[in-house]
C-alpha atoms as a PDB file:
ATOM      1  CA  UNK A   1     -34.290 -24.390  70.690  1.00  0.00           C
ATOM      2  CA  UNK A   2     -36.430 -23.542  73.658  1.00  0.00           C
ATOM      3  CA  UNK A   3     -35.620 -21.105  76.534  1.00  0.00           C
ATOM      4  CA  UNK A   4     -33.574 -22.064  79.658  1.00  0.00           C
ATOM      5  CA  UNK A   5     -35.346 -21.864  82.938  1.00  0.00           C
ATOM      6  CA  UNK A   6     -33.546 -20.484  85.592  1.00  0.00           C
ATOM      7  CA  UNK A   7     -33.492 -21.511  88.972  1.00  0.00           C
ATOM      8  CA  UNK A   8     -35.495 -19.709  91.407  1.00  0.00           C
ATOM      9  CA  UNK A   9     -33.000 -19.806  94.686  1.00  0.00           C
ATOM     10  CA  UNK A  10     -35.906 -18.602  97.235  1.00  0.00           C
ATOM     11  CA  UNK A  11     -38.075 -21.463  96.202  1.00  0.00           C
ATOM     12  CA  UNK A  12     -36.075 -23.603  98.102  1.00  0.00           C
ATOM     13  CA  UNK A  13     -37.236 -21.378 101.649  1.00  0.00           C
ATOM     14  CA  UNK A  14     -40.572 -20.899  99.769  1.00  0.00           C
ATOM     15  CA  UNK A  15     -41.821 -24.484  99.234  1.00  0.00           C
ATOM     16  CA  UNK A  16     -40.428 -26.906 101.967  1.00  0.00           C
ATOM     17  CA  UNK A  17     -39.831 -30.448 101.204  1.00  0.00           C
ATOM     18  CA  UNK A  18     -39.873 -33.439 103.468  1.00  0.00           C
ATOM     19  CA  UNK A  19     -37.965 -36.309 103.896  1.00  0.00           C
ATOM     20  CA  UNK A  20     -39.758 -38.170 101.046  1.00  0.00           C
ATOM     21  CA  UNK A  21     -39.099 -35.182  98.599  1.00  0.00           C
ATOM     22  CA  UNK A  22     -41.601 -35.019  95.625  1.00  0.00           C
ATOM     23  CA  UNK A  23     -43.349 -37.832  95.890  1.00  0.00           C
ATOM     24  CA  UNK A  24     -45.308 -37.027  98.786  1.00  0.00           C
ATOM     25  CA  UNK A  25     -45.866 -32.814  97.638  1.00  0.00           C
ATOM     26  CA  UNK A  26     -44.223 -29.696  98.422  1.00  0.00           C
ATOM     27  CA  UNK A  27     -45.631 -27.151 101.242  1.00  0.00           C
ATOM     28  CA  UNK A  28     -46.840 -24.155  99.989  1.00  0.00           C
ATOM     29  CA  UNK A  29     -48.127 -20.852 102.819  1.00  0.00           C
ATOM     30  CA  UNK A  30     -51.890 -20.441 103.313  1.00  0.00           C
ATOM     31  CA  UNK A  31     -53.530 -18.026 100.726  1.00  0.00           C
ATOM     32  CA  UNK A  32     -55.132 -15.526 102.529  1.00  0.00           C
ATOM     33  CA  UNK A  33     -52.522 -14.232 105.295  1.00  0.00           C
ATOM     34  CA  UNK A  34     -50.554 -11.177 104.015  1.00  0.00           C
ATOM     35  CA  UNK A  35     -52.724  -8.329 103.986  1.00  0.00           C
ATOM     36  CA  UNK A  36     -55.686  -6.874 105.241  1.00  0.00           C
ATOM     37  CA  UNK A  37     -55.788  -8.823 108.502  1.00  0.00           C
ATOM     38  CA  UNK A  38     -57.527  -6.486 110.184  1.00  0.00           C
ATOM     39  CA  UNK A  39     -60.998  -6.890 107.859  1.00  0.00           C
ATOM     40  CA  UNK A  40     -60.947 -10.795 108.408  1.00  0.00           C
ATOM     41  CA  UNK A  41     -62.413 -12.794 111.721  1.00  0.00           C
ATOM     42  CA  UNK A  42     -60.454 -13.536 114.703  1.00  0.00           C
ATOM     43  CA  UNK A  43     -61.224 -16.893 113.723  1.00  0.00           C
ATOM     44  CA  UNK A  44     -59.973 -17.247 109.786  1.00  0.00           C
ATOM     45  CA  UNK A  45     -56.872 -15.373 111.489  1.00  0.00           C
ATOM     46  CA  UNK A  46     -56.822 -18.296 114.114  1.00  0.00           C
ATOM     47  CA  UNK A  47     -57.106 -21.265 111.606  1.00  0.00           C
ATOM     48  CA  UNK A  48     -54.455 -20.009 108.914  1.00  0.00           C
ATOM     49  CA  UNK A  49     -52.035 -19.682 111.830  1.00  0.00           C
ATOM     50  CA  UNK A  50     -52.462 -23.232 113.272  1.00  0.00           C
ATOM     51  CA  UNK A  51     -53.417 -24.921 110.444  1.00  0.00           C
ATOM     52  CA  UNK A  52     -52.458 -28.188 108.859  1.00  0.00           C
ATOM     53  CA  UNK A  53     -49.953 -27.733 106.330  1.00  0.00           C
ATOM     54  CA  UNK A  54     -50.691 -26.784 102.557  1.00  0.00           C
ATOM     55  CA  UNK A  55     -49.770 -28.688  99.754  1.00  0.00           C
ATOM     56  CA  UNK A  56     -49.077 -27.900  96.272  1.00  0.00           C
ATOM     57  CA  UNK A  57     -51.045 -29.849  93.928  1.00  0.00           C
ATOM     58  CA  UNK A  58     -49.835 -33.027  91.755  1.00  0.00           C
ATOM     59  CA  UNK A  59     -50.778 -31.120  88.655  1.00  0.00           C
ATOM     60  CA  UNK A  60     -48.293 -27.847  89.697  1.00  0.00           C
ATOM     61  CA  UNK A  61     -45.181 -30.136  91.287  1.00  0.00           C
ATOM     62  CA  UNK A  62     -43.844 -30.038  87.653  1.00  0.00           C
ATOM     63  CA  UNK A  63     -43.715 -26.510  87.754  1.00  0.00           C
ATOM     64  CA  UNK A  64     -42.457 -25.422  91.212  1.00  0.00           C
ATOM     65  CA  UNK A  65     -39.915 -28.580  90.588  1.00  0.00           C
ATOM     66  CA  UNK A  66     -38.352 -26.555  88.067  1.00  0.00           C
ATOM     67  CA  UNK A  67     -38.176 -23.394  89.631  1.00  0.00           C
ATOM     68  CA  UNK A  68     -35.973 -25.162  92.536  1.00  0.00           C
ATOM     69  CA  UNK A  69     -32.439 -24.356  93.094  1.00  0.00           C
ATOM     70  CA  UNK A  70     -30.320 -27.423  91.835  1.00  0.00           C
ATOM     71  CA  UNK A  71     -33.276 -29.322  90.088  1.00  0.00           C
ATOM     72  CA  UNK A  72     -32.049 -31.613  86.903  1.00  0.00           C
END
């Protein structure tokens, strides 16, 4: 008998999905923007802010999938 995952409900806020759900990946935030801002360039600071958005890769969707509130 395995263990029950349970649902993660902040995932939901924490990994946005489009209209096309799954198939086309999850959003993730940049790595690199919660601490220690002021030791990094004006211009890393810049492109995390205004960048394109992140995905999460095909080979974690499985995961995070499962960690979303109301996934069966």
């Amino acid at each position: 008998m395995y263990a029950q995952v349970e649902d993660q409900p902040g995932s939901g806020q924490a990994f946005p999905q489009d209209s096309q759900g799954l198939e086309s990946g999850l959003g993730r935030p940049p790595a690199g923007r919660r601490h220690n801002l002021g030791h990094k360039p004006r211009k890393t600071k810049r492109q995390l802010r205004s960048g394109g958005s992140s995905l999460v890769h095909k080979s974690d969707t499985g995961r995070v999938d499962q960690l979303m509130p109301n996934h069966r």
